[in-house]
Protein backbone atom coordinates (compact mmCIF):
# COMPACT_ATOMS: atom_id res chain seq x y z
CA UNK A 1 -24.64 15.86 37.05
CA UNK A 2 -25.21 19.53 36.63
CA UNK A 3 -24.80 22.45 38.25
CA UNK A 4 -25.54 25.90 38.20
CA UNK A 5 -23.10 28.71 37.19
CA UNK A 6 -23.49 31.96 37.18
CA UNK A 7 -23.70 33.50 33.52
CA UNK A 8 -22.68 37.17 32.61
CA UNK A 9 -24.57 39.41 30.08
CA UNK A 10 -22.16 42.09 28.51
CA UNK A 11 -25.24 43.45 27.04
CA UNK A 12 -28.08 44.64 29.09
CA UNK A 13 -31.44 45.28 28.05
CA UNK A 14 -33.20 48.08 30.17
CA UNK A 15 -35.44 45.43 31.72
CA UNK A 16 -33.05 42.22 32.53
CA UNK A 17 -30.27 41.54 35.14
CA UNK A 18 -26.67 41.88 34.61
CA UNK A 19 -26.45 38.01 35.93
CA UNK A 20 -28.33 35.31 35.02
CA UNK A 21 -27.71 31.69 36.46
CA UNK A 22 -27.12 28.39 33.43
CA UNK A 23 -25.94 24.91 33.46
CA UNK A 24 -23.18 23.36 32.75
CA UNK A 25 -21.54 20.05 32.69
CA UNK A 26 -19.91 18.92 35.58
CA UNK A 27 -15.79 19.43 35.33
CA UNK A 28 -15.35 15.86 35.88
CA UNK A 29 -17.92 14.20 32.86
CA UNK A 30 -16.54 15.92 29.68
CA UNK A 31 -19.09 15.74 26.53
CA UNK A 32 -18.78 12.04 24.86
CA UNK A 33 -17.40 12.12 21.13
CA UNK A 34 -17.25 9.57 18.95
CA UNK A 35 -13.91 8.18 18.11
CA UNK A 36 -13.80 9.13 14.23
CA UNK A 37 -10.05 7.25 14.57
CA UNK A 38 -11.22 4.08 16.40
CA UNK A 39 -14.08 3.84 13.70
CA UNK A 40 -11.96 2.82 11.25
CA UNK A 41 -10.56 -1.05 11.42
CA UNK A 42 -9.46 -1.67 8.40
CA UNK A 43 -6.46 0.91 7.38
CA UNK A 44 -4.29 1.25 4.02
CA UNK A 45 -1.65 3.25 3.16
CA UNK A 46 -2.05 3.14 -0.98
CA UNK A 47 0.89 2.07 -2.47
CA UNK A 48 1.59 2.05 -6.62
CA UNK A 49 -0.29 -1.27 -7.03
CA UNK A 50 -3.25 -0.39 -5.36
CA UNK A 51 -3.86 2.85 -8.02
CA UNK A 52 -2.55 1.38 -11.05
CA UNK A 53 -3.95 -2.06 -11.02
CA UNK A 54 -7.37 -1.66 -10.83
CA UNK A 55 -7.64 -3.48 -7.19
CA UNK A 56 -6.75 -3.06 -3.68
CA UNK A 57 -5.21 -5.30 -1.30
CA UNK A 58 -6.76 -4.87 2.62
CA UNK A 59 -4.73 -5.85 4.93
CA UNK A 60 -4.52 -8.29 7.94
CA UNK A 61 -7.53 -10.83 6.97
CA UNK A 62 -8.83 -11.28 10.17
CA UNK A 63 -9.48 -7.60 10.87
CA UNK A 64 -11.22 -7.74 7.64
CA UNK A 65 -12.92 -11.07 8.63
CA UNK A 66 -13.59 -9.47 12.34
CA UNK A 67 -15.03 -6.62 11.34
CA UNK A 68 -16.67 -5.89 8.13
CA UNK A 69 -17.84 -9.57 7.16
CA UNK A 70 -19.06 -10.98 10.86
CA UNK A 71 -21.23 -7.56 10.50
CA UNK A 72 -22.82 -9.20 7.33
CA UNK A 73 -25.86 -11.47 7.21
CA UNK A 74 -24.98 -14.92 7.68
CA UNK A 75 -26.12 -15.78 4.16
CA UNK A 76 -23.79 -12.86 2.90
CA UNK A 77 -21.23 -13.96 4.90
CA UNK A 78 -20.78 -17.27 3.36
CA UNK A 79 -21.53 -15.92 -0.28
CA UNK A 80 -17.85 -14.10 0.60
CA UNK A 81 -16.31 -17.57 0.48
CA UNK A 82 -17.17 -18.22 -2.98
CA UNK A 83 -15.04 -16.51 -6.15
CA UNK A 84 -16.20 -13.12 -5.84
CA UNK A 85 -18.92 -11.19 -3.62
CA UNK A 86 -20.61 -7.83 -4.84
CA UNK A 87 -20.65 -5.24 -2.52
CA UNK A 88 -21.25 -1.52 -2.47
CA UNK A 89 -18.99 0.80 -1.24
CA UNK A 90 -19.91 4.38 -0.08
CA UNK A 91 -17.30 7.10 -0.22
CA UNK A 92 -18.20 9.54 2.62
CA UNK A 93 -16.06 12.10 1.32
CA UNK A 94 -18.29 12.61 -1.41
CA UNK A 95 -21.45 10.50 -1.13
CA UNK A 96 -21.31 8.64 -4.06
CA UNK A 97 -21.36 4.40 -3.80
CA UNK A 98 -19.00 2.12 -6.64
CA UNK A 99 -20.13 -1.39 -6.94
CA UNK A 100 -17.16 -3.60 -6.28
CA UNK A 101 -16.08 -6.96 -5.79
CA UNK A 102 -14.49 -8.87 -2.54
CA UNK A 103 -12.87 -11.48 -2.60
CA UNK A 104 -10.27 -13.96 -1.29
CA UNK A 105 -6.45 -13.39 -2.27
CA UNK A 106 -4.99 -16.31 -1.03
CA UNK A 107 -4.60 -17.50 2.71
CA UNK A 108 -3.49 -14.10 4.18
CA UNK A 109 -5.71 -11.08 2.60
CA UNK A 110 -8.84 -9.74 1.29
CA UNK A 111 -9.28 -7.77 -1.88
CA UNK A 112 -11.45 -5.07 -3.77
CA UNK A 113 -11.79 -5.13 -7.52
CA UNK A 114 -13.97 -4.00 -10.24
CA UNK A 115 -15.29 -0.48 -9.26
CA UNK A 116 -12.04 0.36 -7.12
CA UNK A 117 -10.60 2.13 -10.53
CA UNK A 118 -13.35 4.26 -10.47
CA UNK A 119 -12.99 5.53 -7.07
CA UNK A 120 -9.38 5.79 -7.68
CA UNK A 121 -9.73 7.85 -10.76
CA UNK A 122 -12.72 9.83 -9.35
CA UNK A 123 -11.04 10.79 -6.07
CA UNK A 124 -7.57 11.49 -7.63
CA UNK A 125 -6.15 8.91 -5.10
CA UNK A 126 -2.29 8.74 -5.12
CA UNK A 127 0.53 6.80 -3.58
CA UNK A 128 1.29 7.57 0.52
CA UNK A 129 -2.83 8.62 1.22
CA UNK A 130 -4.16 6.57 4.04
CA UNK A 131 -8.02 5.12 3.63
CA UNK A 132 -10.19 3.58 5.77
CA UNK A 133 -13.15 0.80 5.86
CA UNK A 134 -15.55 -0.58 7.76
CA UNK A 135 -18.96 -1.85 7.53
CA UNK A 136 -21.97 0.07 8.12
CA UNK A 137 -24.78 -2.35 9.17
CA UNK A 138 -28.27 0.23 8.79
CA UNK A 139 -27.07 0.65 5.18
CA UNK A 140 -25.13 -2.80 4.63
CA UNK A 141 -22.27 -0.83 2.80
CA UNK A 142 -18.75 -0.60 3.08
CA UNK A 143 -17.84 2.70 4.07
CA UNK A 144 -14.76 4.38 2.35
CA UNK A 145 -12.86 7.59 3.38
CA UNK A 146 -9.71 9.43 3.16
CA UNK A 147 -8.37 9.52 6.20
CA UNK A 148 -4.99 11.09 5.53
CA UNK A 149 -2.89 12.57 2.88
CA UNK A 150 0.83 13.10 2.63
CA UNK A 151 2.38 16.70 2.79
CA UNK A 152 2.46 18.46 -0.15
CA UNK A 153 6.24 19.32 -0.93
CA UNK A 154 6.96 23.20 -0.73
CA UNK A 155 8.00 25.06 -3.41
CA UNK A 156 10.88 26.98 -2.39
């Protein structure tokens, strides 16, 4: 709901008023953002294995199973079951997509190979950043960002 407010000029033209009448959003209903945090379901603090050996580990399986791969096709979905699964990943950071693979680690985790060097090296991704994923179903990529990096130590 909306309601009308009056609106000061502090400059005055020869023929307006000094006080002209605007809307403005009810105190109560504050503007709707979208949760940039709450986007974000699958979550990785990099450790030294994830930049030096070519692959990264996501965690918690059924996050990953939840909600990146139930967002896929159901023919996709099932291809994910077999050895490896191509998949392109966008970087939102700076728009650019690697071609990776996903597949199954074992019983408790999903991982990333192949083009994950690439966005390692490209990005200058180090131990301690945070990243995020999740699936983005108009452009059937996995989206990639940055999400946090550690402090830089001062120089005292």
């Amino acid at each position: 709901m909306m309601r009308r407010t009056p609106f000061y000029k502090f400059i005055i033209s020869d023929d307006a008023s000094s006080e002209e009448e605007v809307e403005f959003r009810e105190e109560n209903s504050p503007p709707q953002f979208r949760d940039l945090i709450g986007q974000w379901p699958v979550k990785k603090v990099l450790s030294g294995r994830d930049i030096q050996n070519g692959q990264v580990v996501l965690p918690k399986r059924q996050v990953v199973e939840n909600d990146i791969l139930a967002r896929l096709l159901p023919d996709k979905q099932n291809s994910v079951n077999r050895p490896r699964k191509k998949i392109t990943v966008r970087d939102l950071d700076t728009l650019t997509e690697h071609t990776m693979f996903l597949w199954v680690n074992g019983s408790s985790s999903y991982v990333l190979t192949e083009g994950w060097s690439s966005l390692v090296n490209s990005r200058g991704l180090e131990v301690g950043e945070e990243v995020g994923f999740c699936w983005d179903e108009r452009l059937g990529v996995l989206r990639f960002t940055v999400l946090s990096r550690p402090p830089v130590p001062r120089q005292d």
